[in-house]
C-alpha atoms as a PDB file:
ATOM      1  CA  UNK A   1      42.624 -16.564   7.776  1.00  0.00           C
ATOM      2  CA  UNK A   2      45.793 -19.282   8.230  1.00  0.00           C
ATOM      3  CA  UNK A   3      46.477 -20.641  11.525  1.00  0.00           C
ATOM      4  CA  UNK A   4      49.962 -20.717  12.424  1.00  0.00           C
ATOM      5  CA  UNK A   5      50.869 -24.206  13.758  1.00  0.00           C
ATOM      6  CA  UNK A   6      55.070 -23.317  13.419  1.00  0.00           C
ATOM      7  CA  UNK A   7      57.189 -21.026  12.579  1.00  0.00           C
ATOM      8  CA  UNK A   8      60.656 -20.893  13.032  1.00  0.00           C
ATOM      9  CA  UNK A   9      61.597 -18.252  10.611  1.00  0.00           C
ATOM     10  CA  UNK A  10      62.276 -20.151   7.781  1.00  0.00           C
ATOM     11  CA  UNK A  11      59.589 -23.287   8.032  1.00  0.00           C
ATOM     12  CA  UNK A  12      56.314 -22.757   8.395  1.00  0.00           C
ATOM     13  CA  UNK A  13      53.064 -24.770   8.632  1.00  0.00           C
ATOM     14  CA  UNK A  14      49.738 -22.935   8.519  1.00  0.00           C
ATOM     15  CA  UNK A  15      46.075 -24.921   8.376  1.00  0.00           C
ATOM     16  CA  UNK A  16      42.850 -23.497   6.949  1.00  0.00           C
ATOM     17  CA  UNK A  17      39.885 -24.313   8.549  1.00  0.00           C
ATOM     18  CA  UNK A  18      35.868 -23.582   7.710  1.00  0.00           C
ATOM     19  CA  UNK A  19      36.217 -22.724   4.091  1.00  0.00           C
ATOM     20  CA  UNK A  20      33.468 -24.769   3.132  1.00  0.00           C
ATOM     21  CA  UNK A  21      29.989 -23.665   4.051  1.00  0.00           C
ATOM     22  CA  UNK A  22      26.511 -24.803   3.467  1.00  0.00           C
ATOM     23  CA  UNK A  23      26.275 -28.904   2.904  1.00  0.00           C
ATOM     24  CA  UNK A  24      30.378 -29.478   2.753  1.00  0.00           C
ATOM     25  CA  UNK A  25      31.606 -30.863   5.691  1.00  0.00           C
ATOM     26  CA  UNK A  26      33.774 -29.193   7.522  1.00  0.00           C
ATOM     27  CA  UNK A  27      37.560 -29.820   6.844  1.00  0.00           C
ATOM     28  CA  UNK A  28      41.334 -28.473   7.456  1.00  0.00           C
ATOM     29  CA  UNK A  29      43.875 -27.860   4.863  1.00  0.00           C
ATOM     30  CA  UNK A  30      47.475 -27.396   4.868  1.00  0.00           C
ATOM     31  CA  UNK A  31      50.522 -25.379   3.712  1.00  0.00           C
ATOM     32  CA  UNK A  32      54.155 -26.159   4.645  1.00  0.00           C
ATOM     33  CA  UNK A  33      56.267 -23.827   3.473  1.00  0.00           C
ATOM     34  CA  UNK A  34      59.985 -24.686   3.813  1.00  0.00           C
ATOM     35  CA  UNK A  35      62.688 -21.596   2.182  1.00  0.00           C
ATOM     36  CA  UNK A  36      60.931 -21.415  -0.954  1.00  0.00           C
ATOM     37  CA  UNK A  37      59.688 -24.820  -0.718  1.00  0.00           C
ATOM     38  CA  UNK A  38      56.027 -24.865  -0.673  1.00  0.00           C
ATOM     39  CA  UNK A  39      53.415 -28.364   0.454  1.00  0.00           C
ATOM     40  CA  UNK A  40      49.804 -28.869   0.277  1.00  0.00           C
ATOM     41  CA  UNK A  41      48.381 -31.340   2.242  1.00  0.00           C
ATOM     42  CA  UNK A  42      44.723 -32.375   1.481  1.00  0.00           C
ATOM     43  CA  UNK A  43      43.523 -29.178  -0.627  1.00  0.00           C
ATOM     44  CA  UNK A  44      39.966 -30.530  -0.814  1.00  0.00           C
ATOM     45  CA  UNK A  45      37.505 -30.579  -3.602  1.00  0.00           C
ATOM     46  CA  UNK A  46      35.735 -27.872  -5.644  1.00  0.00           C
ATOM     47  CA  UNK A  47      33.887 -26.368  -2.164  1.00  0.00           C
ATOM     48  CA  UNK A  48      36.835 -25.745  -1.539  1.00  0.00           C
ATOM     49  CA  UNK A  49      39.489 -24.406  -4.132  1.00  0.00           C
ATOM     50  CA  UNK A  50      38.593 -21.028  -4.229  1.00  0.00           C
ATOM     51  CA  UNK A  51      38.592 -19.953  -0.727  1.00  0.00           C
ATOM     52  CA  UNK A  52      41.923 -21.613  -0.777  1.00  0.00           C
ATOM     53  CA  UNK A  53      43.182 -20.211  -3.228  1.00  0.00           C
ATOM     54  CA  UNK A  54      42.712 -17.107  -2.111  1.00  0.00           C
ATOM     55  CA  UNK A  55      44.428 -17.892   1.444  1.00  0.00           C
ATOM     56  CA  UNK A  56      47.485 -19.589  -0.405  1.00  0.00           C
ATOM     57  CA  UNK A  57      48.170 -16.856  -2.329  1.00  0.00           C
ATOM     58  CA  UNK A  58      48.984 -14.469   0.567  1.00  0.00           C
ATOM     59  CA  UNK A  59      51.524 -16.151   1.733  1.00  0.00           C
ATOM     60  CA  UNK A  60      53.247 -18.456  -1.441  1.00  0.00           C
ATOM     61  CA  UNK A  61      53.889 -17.756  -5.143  1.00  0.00           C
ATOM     62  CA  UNK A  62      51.075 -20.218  -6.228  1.00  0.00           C
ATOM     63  CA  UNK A  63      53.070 -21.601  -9.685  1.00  0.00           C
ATOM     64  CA  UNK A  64      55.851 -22.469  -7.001  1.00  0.00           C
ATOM     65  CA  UNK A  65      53.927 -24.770  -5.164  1.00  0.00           C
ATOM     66  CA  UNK A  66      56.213 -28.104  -5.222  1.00  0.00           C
ATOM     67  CA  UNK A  67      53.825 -30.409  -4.231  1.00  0.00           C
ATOM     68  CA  UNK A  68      49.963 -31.250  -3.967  1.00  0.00           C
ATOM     69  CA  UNK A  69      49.858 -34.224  -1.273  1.00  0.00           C
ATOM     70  CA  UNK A  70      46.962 -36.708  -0.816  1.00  0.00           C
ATOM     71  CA  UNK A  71      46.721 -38.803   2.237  1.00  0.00           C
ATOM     72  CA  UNK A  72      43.794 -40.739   0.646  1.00  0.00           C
ATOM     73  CA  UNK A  73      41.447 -40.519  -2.714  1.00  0.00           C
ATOM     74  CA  UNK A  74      38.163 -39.054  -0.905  1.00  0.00           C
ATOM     75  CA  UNK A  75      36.501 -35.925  -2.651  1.00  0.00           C
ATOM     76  CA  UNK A  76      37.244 -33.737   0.588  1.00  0.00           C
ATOM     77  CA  UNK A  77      40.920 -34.968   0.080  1.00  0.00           C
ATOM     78  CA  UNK A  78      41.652 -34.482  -3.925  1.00  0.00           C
ATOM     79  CA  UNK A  79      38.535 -33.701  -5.862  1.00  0.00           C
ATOM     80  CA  UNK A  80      40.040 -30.137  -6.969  1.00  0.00           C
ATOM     81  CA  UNK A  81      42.931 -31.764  -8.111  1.00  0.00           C
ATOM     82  CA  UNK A  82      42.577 -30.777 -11.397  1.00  0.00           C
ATOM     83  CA  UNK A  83      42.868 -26.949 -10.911  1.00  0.00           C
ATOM     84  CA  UNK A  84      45.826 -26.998  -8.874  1.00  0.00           C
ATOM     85  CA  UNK A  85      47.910 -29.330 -11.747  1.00  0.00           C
ATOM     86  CA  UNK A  86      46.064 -26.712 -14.220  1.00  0.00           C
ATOM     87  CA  UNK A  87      47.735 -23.444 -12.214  1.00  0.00           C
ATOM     88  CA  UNK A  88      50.297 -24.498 -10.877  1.00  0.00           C
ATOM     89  CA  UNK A  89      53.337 -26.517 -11.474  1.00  0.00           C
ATOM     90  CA  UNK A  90      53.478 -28.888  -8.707  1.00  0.00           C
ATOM     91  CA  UNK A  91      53.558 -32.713  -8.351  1.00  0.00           C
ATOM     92  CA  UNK A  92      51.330 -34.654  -7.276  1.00  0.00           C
ATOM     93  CA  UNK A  93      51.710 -37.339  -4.318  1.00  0.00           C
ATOM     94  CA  UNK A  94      49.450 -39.999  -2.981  1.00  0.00           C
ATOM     95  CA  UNK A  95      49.484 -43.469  -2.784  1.00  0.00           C
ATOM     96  CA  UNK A  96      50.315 -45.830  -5.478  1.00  0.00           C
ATOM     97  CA  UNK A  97      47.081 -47.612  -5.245  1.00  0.00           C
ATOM     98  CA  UNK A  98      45.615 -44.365  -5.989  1.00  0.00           C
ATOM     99  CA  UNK A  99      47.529 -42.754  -8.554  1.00  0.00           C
ATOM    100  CA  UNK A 100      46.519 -44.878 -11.296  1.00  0.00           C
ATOM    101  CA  UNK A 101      42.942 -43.778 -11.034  1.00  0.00           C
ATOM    102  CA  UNK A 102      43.830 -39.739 -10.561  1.00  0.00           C
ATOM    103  CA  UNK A 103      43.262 -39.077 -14.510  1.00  0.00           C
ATOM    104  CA  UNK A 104      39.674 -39.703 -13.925  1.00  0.00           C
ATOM    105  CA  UNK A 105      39.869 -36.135 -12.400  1.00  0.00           C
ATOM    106  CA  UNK A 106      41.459 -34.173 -14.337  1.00  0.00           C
ATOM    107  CA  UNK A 107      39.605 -33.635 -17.895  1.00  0.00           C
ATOM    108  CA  UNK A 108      42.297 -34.010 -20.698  1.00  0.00           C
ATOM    109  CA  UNK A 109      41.382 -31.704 -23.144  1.00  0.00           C
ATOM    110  CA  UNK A 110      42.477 -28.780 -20.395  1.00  0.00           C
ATOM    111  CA  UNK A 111      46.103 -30.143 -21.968  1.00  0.00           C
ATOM    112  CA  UNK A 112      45.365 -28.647 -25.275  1.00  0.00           C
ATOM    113  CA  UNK A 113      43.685 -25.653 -23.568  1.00  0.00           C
ATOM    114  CA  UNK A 114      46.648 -24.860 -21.123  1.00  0.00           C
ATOM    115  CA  UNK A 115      49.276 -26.326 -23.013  1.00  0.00           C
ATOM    116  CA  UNK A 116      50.379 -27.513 -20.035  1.00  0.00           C
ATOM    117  CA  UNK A 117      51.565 -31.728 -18.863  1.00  0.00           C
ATOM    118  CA  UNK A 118      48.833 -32.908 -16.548  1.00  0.00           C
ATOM    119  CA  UNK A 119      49.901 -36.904 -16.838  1.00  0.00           C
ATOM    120  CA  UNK A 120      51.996 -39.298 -15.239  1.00  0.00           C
ATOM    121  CA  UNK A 121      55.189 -37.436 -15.257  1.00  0.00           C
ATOM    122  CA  UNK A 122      53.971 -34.775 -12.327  1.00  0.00           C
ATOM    123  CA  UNK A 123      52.595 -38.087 -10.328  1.00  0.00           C
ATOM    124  CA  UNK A 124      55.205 -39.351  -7.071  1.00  0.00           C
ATOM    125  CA  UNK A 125      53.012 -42.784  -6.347  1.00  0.00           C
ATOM    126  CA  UNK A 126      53.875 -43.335  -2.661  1.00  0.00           C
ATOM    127  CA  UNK A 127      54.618 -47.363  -2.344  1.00  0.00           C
ATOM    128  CA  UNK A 128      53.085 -48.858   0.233  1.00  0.00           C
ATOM    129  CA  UNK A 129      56.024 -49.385   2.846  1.00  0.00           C
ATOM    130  CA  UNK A 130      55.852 -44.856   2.776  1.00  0.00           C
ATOM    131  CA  UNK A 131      59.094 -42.491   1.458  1.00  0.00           C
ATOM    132  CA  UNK A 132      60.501 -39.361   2.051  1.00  0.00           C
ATOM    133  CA  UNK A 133      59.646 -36.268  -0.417  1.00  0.00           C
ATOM    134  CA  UNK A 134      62.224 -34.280  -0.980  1.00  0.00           C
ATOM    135  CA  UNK A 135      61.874 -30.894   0.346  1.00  0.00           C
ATOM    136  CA  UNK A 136      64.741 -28.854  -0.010  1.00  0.00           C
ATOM    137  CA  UNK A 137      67.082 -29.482   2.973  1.00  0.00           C
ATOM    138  CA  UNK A 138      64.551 -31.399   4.600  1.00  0.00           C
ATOM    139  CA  UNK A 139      61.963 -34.052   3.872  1.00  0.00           C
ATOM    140  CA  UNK A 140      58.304 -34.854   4.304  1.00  0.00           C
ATOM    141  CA  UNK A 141      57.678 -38.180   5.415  1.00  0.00           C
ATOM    142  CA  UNK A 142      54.728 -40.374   4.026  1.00  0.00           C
ATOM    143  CA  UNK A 143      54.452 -42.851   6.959  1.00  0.00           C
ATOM    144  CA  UNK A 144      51.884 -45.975   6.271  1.00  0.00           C
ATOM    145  CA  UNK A 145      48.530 -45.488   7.483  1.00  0.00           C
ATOM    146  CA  UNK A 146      46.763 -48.000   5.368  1.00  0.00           C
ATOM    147  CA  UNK A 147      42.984 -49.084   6.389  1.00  0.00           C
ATOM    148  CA  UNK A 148      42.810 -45.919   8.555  1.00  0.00           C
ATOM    149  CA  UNK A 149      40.674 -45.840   6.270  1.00  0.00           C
ATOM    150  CA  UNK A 150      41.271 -45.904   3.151  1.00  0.00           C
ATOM    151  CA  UNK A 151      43.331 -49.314   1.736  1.00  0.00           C
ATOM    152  CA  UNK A 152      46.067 -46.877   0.488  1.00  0.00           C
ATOM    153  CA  UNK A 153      46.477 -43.925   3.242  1.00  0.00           C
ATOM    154  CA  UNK A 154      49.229 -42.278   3.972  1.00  0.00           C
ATOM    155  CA  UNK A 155      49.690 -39.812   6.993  1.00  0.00           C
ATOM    156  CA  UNK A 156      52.455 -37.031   6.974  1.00  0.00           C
ATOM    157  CA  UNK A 157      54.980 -36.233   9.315  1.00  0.00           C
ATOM    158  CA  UNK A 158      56.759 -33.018   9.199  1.00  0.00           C
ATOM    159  CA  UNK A 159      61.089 -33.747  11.027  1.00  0.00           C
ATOM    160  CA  UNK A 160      60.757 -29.817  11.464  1.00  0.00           C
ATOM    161  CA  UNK A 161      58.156 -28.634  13.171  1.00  0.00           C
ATOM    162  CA  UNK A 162      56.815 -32.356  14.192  1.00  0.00           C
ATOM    163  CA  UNK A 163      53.685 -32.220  13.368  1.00  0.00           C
ATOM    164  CA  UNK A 164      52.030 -35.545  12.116  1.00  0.00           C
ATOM    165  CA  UNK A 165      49.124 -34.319   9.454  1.00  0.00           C
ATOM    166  CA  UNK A 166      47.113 -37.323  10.200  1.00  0.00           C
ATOM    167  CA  UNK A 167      44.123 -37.111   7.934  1.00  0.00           C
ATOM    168  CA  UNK A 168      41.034 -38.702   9.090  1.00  0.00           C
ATOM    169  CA  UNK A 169      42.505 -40.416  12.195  1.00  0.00           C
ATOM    170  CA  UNK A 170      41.652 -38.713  14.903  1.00  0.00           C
ATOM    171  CA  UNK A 171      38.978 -36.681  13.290  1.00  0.00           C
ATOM    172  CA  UNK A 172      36.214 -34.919  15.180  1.00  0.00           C
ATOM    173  CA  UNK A 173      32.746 -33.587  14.985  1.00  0.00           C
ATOM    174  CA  UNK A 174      32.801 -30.329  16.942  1.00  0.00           C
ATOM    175  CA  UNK A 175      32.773 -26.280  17.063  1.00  0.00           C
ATOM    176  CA  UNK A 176      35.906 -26.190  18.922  1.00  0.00           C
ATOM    177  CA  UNK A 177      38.147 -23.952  16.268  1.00  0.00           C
ATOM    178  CA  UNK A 178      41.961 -25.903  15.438  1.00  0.00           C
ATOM    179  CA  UNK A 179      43.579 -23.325  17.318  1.00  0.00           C
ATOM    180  CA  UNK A 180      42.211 -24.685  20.355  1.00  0.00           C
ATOM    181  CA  UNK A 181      43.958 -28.348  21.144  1.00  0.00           C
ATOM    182  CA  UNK A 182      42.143 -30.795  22.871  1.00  0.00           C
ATOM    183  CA  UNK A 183      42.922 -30.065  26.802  1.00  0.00           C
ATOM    184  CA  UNK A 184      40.518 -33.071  27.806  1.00  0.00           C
ATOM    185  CA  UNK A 185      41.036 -36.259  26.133  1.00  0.00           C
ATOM    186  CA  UNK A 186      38.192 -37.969  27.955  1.00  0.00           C
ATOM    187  CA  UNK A 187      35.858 -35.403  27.052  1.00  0.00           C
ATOM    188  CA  UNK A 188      37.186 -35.614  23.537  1.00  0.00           C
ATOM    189  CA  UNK A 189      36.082 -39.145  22.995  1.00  0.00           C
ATOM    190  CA  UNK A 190      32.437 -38.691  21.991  1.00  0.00           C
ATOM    191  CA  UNK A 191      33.438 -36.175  19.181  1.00  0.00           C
ATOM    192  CA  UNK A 192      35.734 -39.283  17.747  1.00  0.00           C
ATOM    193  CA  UNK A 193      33.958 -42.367  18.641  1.00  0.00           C
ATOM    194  CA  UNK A 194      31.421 -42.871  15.657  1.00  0.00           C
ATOM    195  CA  UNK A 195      33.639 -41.742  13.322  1.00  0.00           C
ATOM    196  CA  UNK A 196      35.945 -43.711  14.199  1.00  0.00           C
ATOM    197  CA  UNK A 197      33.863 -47.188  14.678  1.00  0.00           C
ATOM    198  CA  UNK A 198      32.658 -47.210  11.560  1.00  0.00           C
ATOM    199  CA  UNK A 199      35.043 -45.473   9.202  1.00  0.00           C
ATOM    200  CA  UNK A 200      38.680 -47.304  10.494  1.00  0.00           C
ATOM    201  CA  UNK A 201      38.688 -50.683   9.245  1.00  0.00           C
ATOM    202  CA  UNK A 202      40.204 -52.794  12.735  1.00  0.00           C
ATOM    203  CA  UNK A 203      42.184 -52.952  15.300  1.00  0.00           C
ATOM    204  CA  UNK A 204      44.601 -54.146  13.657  1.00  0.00           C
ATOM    205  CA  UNK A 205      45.250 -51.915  11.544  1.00  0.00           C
ATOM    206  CA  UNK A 206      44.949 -49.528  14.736  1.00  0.00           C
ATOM    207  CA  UNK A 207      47.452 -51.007  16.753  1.00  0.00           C
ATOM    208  CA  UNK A 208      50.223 -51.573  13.865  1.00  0.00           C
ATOM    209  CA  UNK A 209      49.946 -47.677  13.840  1.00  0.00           C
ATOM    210  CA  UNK A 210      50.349 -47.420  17.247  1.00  0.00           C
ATOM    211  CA  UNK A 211      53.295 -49.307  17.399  1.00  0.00           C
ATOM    212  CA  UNK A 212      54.839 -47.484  14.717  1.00  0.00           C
ATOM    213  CA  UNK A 213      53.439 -43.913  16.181  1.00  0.00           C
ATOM    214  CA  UNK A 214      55.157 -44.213  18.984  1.00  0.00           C
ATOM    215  CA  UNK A 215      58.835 -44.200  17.048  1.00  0.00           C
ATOM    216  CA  UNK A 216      58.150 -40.865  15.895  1.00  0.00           C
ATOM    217  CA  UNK A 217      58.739 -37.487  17.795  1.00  0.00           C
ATOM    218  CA  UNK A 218      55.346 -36.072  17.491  1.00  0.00           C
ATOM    219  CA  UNK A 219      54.836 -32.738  18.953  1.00  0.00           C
ATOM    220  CA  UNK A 220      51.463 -31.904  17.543  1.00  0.00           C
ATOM    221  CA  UNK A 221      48.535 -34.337  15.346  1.00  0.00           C
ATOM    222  CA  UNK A 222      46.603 -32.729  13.088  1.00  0.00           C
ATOM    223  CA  UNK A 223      43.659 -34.246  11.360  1.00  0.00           C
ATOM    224  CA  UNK A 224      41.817 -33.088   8.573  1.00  0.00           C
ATOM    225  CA  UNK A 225      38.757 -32.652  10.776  1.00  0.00           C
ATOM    226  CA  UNK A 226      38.225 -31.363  13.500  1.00  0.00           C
ATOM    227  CA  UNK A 227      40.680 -30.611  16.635  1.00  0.00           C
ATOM    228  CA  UNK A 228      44.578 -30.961  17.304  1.00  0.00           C
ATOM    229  CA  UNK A 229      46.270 -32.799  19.525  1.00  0.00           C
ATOM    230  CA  UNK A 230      49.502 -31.004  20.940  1.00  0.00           C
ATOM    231  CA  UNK A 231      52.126 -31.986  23.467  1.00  0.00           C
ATOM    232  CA  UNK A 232      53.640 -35.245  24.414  1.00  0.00           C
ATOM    233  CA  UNK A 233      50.942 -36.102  26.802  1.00  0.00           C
ATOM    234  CA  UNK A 234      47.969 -35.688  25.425  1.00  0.00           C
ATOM    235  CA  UNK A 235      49.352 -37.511  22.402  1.00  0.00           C
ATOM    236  CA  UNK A 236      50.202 -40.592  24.786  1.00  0.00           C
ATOM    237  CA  UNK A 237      46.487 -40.634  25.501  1.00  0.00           C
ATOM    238  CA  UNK A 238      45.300 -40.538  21.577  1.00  0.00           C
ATOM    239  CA  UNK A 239      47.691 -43.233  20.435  1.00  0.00           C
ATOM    240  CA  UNK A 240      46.959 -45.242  23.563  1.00  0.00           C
ATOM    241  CA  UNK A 241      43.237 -44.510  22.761  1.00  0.00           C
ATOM    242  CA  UNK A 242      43.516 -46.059  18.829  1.00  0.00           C
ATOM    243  CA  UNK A 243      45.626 -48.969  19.923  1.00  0.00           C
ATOM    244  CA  UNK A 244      42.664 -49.985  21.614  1.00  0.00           C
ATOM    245  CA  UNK A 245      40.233 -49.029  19.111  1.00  0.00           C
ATOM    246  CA  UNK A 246      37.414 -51.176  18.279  1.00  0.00           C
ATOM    247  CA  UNK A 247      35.906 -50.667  14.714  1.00  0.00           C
ATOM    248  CA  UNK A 248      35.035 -51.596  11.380  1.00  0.00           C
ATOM    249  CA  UNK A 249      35.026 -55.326  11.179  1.00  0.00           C
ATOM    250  CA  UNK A 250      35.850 -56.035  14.489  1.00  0.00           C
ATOM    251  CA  UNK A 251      32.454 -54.439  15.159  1.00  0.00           C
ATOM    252  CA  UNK A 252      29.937 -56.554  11.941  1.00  0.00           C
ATOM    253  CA  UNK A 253      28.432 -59.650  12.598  1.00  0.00           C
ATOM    254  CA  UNK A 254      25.612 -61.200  10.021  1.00  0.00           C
ATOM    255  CA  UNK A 255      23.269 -58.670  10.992  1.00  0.00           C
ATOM    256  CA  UNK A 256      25.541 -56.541   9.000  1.00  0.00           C
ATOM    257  CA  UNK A 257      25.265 -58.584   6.231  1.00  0.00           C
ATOM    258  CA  UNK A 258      21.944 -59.443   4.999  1.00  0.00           C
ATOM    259  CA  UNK A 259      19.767 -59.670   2.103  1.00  0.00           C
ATOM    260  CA  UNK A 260      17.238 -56.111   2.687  1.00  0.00           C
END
């Protein structure tokens, strides 16, 4: 079942959560739906496609779908790739660094099969300074969230409902459901921390997104895992909390790097 996030009457943003059982870990997709303008954010891999699928369907026209958007190249980001260029007729958005390698997923005798384009043209290669996707009257924004973690990442920031989609910044590790926003950051932490020291590259990266988070009027962050973070306050706190970050390199020394 969709969880609404916003809905204004005529934009809407609705996350999936907990389609994947057994060894998949546990991840949130997303639908914006703007008029008859439709987004995915993050669809996921094969775990995945089916159950949302069958979730998309009740509430889009599924060979409408404008756009299939990656925030990074991980398997729990874009693996099912393929099926959604197959059935529907949407583009396909992600970072430039990335794009180049995205016919490794999709097999291309299903052109001959489906008669259908599944190269370049239905690619929109996000360059690295970010753009806005046209979205009808409105845009989505692909703001630069490179090293965090991936060397071409790409959050998503929605002028309407202002929700940043922040893939795995600010993911967690818990059985809180993404209905329920975090409502104590301190007592959040734990759930991030691991995650976060050894999957963001540095804090460097981490505080050039801070600085730039903070231009942005952010009502809600949503990461692919795990809990949201919702009103201006406890938002405060999470960017505060990743400006000081320390992780990735900051963290290695030469014990890191030795000979086993």
């Amino acid at each position: 079942m969709a969880i609404e996030l916003f809905n204004d009457g005529n934009h809407r943003c609705l996350a999936f959560e907990n389609l994947v059982s057994g060894d998949g870990i546990q991840a949130n997709q997303f639908l914006v739906i703007h008029d008859r303008h439709t987004a995915l954010i993050d669809p996921g891999g094969d775990l995945t496609y089916t159950p949302l699928f069958m979730e998309v369907i009740k509430h889009v026209t599924i060979k409408e779908l404008d756009y299939v958007i990656a925030s990074h190249q991980d398997p729990d980001i874009i693996a099912s790739l393929d099926k959604w260029m197959t059935y529907t007729n949407c583009q396909i958005a992600c970072s430039e660094l990335w794009s180049r390698f995205l016919p490794h997923l999709i097999p291309r005798h299903l052109e001959q099969v489906t008669k259908r384009d599944l190269g370049q043209s239905r690619y929109v290669s996000i360059p690295d300074k970010g753009m806005d996707l046209p979205f009808g009257d409105t845009v989505i924004k692909a703001i630069p969230a490179h090293f965090l973690h991936s060397v071409g990442n790409f959050h998503f920031y929605d002028p309407v409902s202002k929700i940043l989609f922040s893939g795995d910044l600010g993911a967690s590790l818990t059985d809180k459901d993404l209905d329920q926003p975090v409502a104590d950051f301190e007592a959040h932490i734990p759930a991030m921390a691991s995650f976060h020291r050894r999957y963001m590259a540095s804090n460097k990266a981490c505080r050039l997104w801070a600085n730039m988070a903070r231009q942005l009027d952010i009502e809600m962050i949503v990461p692919q895992h795990g809990c949201s973070f919702k009103g201006k306050e406890m938002i405060s706190q999470f960017i505060d909390w990743v400006e000081k970050l320390e992780c990735g390199l900051d963290l290695m020394d030469q014990s890191n790097y030795t000979i086993p």
